[in-house]
Protein backbone atom coordinates (compact mmCIF):
# COMPACT_ATOMS: atom_id res chain seq x y z
CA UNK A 1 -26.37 -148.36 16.96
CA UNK A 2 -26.01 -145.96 14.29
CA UNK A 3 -29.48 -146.27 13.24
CA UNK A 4 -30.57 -145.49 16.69
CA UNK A 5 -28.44 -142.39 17.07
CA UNK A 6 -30.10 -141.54 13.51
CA UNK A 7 -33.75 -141.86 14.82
CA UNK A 8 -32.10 -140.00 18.15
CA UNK A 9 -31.11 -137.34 15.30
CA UNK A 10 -33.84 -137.35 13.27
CA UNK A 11 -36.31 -136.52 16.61
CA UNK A 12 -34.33 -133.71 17.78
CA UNK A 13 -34.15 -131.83 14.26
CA UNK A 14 -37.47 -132.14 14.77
CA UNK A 15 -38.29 -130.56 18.06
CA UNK A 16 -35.89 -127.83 16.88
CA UNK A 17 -38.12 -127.05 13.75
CA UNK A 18 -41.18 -127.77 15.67
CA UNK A 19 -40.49 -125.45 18.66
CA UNK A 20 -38.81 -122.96 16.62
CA UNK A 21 -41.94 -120.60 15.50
CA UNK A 22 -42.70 -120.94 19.44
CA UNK A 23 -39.43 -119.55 20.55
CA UNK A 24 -39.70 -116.76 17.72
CA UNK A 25 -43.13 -115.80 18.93
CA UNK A 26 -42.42 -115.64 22.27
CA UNK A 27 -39.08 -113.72 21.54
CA UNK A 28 -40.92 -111.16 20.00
CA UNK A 29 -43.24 -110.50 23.64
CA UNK A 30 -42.38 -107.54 25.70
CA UNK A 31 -40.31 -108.60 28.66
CA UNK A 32 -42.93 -106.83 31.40
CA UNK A 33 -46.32 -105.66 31.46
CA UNK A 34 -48.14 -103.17 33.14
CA UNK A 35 -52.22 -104.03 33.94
CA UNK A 36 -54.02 -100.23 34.37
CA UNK A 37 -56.65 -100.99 37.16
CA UNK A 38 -58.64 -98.34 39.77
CA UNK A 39 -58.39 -97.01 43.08
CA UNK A 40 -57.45 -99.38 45.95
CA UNK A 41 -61.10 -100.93 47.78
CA UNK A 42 -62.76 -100.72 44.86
CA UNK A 43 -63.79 -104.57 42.63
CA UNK A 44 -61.48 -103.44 39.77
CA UNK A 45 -58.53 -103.43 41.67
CA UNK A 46 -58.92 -106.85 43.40
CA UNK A 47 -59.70 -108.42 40.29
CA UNK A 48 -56.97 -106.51 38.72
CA UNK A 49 -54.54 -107.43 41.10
CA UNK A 50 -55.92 -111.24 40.85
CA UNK A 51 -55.36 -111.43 36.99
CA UNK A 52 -51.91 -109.95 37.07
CA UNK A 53 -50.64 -112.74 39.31
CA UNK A 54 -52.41 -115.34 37.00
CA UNK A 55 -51.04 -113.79 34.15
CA UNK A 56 -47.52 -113.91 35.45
CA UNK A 57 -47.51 -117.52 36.47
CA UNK A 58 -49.49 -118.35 32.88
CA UNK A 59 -47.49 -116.16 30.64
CA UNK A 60 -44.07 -116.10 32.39
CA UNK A 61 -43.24 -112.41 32.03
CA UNK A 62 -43.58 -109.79 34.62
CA UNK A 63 -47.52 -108.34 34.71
CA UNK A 64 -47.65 -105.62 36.85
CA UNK A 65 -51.19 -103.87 38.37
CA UNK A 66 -51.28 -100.37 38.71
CA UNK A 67 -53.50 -98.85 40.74
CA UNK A 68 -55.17 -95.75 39.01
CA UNK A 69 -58.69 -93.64 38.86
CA UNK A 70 -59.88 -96.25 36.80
CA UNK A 71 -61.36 -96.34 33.25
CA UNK A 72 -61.12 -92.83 31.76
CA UNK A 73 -57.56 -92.94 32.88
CA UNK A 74 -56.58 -96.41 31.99
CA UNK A 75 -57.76 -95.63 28.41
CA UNK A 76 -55.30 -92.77 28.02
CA UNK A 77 -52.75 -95.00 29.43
CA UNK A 78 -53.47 -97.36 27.07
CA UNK A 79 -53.22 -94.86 24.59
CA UNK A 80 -49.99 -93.18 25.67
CA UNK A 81 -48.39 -96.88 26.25
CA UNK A 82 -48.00 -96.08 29.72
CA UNK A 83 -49.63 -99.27 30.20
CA UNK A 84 -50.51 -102.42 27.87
CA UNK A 85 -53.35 -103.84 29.51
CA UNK A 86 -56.42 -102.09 31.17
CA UNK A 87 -59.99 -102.39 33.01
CA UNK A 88 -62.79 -100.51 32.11
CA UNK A 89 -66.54 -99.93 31.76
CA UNK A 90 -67.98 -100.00 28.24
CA UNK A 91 -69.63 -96.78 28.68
CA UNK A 92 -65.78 -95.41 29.37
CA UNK A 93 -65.03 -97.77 26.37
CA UNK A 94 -67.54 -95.79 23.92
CA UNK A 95 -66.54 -92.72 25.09
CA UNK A 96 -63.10 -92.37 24.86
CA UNK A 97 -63.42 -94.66 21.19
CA UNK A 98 -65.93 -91.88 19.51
CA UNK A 99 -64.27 -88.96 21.21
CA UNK A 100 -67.78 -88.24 23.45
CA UNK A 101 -67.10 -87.68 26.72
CA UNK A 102 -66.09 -84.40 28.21
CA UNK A 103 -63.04 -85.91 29.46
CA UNK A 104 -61.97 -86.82 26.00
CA UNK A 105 -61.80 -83.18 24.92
CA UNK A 106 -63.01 -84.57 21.73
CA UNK A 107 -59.96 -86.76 21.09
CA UNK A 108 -60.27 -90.35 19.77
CA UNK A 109 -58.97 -92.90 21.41
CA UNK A 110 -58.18 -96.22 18.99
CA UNK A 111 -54.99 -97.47 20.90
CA UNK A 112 -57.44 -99.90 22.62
CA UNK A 113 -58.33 -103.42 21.59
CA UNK A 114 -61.11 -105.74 23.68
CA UNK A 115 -59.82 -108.75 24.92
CA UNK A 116 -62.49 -110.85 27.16
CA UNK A 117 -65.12 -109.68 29.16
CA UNK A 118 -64.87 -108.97 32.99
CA UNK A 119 -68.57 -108.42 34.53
CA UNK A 120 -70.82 -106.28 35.22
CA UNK A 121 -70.50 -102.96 37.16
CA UNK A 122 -73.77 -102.07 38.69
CA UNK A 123 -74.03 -97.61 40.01
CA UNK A 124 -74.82 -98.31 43.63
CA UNK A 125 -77.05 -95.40 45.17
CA UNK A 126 -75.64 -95.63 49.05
CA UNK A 127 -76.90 -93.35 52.08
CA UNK A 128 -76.43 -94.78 55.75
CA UNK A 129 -80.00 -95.48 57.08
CA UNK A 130 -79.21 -92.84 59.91
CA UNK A 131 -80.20 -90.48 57.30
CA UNK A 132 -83.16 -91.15 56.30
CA UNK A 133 -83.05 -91.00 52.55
CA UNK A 134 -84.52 -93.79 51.23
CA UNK A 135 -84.42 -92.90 47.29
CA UNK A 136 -81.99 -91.21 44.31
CA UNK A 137 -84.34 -87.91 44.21
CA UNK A 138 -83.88 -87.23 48.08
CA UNK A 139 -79.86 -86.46 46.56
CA UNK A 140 -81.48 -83.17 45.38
CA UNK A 141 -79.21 -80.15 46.99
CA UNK A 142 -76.98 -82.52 49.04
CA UNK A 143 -73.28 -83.46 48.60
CA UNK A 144 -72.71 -87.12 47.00
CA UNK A 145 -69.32 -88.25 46.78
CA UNK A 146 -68.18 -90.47 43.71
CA UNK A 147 -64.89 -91.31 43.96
CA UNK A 148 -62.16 -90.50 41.91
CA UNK A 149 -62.81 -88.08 38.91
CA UNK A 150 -61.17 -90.23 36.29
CA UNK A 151 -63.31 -93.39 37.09
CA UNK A 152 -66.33 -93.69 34.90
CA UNK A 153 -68.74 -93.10 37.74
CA UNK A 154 -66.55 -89.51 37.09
CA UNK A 155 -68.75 -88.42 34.69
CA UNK A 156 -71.57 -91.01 34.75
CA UNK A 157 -73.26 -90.09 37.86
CA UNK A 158 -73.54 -86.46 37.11
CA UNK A 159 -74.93 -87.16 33.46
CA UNK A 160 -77.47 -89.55 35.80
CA UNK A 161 -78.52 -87.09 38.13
CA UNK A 162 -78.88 -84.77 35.47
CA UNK A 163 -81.38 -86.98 33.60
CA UNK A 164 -83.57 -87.48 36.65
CA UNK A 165 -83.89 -83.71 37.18
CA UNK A 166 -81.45 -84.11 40.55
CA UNK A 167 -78.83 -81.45 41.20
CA UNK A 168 -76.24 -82.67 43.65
CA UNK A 169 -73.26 -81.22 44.98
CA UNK A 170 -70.72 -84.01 43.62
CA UNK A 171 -67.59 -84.39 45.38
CA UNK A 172 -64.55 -86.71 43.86
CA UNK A 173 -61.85 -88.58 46.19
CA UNK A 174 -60.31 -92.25 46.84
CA UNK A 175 -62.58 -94.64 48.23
CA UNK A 176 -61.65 -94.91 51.22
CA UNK A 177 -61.04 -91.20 52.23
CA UNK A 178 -64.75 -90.98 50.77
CA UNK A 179 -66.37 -93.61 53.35
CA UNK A 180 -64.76 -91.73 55.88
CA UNK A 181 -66.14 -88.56 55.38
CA UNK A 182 -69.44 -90.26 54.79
CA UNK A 183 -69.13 -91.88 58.15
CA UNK A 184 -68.45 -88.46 59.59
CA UNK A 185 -71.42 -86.35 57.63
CA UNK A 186 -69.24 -84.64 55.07
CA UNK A 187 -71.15 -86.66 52.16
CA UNK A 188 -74.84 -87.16 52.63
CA UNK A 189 -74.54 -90.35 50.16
CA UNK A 190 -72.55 -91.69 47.85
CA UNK A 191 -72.59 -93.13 44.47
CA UNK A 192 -70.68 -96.22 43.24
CA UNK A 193 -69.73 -98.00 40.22
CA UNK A 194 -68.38 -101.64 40.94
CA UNK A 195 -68.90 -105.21 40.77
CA UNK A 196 -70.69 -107.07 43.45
CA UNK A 197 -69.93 -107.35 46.19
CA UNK A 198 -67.90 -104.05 46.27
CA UNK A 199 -65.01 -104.78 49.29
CA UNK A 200 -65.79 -101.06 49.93
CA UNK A 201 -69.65 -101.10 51.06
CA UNK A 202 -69.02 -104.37 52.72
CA UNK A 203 -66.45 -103.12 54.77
CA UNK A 204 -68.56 -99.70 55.23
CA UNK A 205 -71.61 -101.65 56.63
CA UNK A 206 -69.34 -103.11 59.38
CA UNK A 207 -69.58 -99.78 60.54
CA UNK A 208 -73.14 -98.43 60.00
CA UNK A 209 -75.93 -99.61 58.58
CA UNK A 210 -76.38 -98.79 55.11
CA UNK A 211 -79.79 -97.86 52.88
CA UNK A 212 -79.52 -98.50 48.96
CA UNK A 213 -81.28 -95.67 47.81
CA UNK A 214 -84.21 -96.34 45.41
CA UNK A 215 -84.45 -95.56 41.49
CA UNK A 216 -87.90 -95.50 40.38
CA UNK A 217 -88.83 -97.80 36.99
CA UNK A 218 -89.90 -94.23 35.37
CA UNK A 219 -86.04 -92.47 36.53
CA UNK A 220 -84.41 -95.76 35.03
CA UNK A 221 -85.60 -95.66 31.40
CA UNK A 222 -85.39 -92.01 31.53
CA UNK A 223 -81.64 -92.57 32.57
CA UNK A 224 -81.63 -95.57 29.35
CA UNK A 225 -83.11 -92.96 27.01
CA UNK A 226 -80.22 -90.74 27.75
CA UNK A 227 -77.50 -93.07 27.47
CA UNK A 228 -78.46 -96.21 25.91
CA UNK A 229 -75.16 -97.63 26.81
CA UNK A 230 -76.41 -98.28 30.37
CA UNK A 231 -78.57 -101.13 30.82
CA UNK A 232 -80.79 -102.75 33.74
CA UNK A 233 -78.66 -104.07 36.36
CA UNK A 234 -79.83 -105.68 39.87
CA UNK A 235 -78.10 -106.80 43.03
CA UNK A 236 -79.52 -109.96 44.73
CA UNK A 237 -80.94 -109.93 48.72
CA UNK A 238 -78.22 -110.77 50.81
CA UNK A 239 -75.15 -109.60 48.81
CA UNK A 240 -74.66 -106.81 51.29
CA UNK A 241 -75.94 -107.81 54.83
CA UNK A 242 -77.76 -104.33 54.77
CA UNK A 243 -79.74 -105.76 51.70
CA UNK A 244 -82.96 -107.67 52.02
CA UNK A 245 -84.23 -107.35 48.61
CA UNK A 246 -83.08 -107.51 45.16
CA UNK A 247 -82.00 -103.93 44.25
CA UNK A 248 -82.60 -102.78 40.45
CA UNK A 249 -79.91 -100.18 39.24
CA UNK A 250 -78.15 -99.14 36.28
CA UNK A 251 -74.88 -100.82 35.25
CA UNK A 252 -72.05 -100.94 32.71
CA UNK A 253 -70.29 -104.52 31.63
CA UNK A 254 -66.76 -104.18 31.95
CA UNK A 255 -63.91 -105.67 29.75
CA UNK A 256 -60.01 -105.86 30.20
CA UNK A 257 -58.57 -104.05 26.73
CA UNK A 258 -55.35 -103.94 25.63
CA UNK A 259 -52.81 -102.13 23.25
CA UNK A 260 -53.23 -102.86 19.43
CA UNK A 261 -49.95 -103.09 19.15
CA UNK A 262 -48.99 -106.26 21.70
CA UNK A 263 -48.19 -109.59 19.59
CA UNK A 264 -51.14 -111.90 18.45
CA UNK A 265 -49.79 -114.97 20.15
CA UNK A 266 -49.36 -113.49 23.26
CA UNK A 267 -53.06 -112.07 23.66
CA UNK A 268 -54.12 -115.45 22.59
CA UNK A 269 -52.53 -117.06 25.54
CA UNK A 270 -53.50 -113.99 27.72
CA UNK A 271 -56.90 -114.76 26.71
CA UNK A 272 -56.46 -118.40 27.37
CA UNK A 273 -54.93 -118.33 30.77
CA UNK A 274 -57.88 -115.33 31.91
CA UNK A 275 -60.74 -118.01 30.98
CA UNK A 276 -58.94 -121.20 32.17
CA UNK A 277 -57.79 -119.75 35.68
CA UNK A 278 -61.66 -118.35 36.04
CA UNK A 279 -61.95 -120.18 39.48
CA UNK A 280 -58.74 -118.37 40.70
CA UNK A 281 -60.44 -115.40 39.71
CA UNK A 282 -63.52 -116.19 41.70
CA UNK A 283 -61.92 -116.63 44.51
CA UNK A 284 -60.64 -112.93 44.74
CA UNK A 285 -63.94 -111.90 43.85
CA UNK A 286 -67.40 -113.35 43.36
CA UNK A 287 -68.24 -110.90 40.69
CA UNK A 288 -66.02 -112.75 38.18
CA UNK A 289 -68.72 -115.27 37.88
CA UNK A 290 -69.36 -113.41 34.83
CA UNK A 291 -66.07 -113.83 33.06
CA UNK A 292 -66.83 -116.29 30.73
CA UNK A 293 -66.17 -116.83 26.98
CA UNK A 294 -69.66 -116.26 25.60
CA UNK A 295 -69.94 -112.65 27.58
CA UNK A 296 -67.62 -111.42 24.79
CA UNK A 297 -70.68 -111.08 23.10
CA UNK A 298 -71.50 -107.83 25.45
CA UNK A 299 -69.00 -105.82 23.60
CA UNK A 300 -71.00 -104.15 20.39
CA UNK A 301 -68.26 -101.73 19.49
CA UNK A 302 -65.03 -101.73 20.16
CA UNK A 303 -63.10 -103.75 17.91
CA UNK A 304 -61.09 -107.27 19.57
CA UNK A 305 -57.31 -107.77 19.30
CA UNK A 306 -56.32 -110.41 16.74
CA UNK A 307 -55.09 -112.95 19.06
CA UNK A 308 -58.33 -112.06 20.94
CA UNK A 309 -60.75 -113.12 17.30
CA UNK A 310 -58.32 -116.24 17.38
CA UNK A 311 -59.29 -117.42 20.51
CA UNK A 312 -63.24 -117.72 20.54
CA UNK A 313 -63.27 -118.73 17.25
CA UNK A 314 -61.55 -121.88 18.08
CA UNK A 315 -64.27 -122.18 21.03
CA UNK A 316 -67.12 -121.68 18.66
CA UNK A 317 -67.70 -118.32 19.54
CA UNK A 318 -68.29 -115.72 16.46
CA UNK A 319 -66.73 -112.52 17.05
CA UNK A 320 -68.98 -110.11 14.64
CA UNK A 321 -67.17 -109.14 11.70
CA UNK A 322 -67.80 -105.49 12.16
CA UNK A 323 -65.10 -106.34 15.43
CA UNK A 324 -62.68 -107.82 13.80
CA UNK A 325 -60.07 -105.34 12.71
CA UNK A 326 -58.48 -105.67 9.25
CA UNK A 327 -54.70 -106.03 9.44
């Protein structure tokens, strides 16, 4: 007997041990987090609001989505510690991290840390075929809308028109307000930056029929020579029933980020639970097809969280070492 109750001992000093660096880590995790997504009807804040419940059930804390106006804001909530988890665009990404864009006001912003990749958000050039505009240079002298001013598509699709010699009159408001005054003749198009499908053109095309307006192949690499970030980005026939052909666009990949500060061991489980619970995340949206391990590889500059590195390289993924911050 008293050998048994030693082995009996002997196990549970070692659970103790064993689980203790667990318990520590995991004592050390904020109690709550809050997830910075986008403007209600747009992709970001379904998938947003997907991943927080995932996260909650994986992680066993509180993760909380906010709705906001989407990148540009989510990194300076990031930044601030408003918020310890974000969504944005890597074009928002390299703008806020080299101080760039306009909306930066020439501040750096090196709170954020990549953490796995999301997919990728295609600028969707949308008129309703009642118009008649068929292309992106028929936008010349007529009022686009573009949703909220702090989204990337913010100061994106004014660079873009620029760089195609179009001069719009750009209007900025929530996505759905912004349908409805398309619907009613306010906007003569409008411009969007999502994943596909967007819940906000499919529910628009209920409505009225819708054209995708045309970029030439001579407007898209003059659009690429101005911002390199962009690359080629197409949506297949069929994704929108007012689509019968593939549509070639610009687009921006987009990653969740979060705070350098939050604990190694808790963005490696973070990172964990995202990629195992990817069919959860499909289900919300189809666009998360693309949020798989090796799509890390999209990011080229901003550097990945610890816990992040930690994670793909025990997949077999190689995080380059120029993103992999020295601690």
């Amino acid at each position: 007997m008293s050998r048994f109750f030693g082995f009996v001992f002997a196990a549970c000093l070692i659970a103790i041990l064993t689980a203790t660096p667990v318990l520590a880590a995991k004592a050390a995790w904020p109690k709550t987090l809050t997830l910075g997504t986008a403007s209600p009807g747009g992709v970001f804040y379904v998938y947003g609001d997907a991943l927080a419940k995932i996260l909650t059930e994986s992680l066993k804390i509180d993760v909380n989505p906010l709705p906001t106006q989407g990148s540009e804001h989510n990194v300076k909530l990031i930044e601030s510690g408003d918020v310890q988890l974000g969504l944005l665009t890597m074009g928002s990404g390299l703008q806020g991290w080299n101080g760039t864009g306009d909306w930066t006001k020439g501040q750096r912003y090196r709170k954020m840390r990549a953490l796995f990749p999301m997919y990728d958000n295609v600028f969707s050039f949308v008129t309703l075929r009642r118009s008649g505009i068929t292309t992106v240079a028929q936008f010349n002298n007529r009022n686009i809308g573009t949703g909220p001013r702090a989204g990337a598509q913010g100061s994106y699709v004014p660079a873009i028109l620029a760089a195609i010699g179009v001069s719009a009159k750009i209007g900025n408001s929530g996505w759905e307000s912004l349908t409805a005054d398309l619907l009613d003749g306010r906007y003569d198009g409008i411009v969007m930056l999502a994943g596909t499908p967007s819940p906000v053109l499919k529910k628009l095309e209920t409505k009225d029929p819708l054209v995708f307006a045309n970029l030439s192949s001579e407007q898209i690499d003059a659009i690429r020579k101005a911002m390199p970030e962009l690359t080629i980005s197409q949506i297949g026939s069929g994704a929108y029933t007012s689509l019968d052909k593939t549509y070639t666009t610009v687009g921006l990949f987009a990653f969740v980020i979060g705070r350098d500060d939050l604990p190694d061991d808790l963005v490696y489980q973070l990172v964990k639970a995202a990629f195992d619970n990817q069919p959860r995340l499909l289900k919300a949206t189809s666009a998360a097809i693309d949020t798989v391990p090796q799509n890390a590889l999209k990011d080229t500059f901003l550097p990945f969280h610890p816990g992040a590195v930690r994670y793909y390289r025990e997949i077999g993924i190689k995080i380059p070492d120029a993103l992999v911050p020295v601690n």
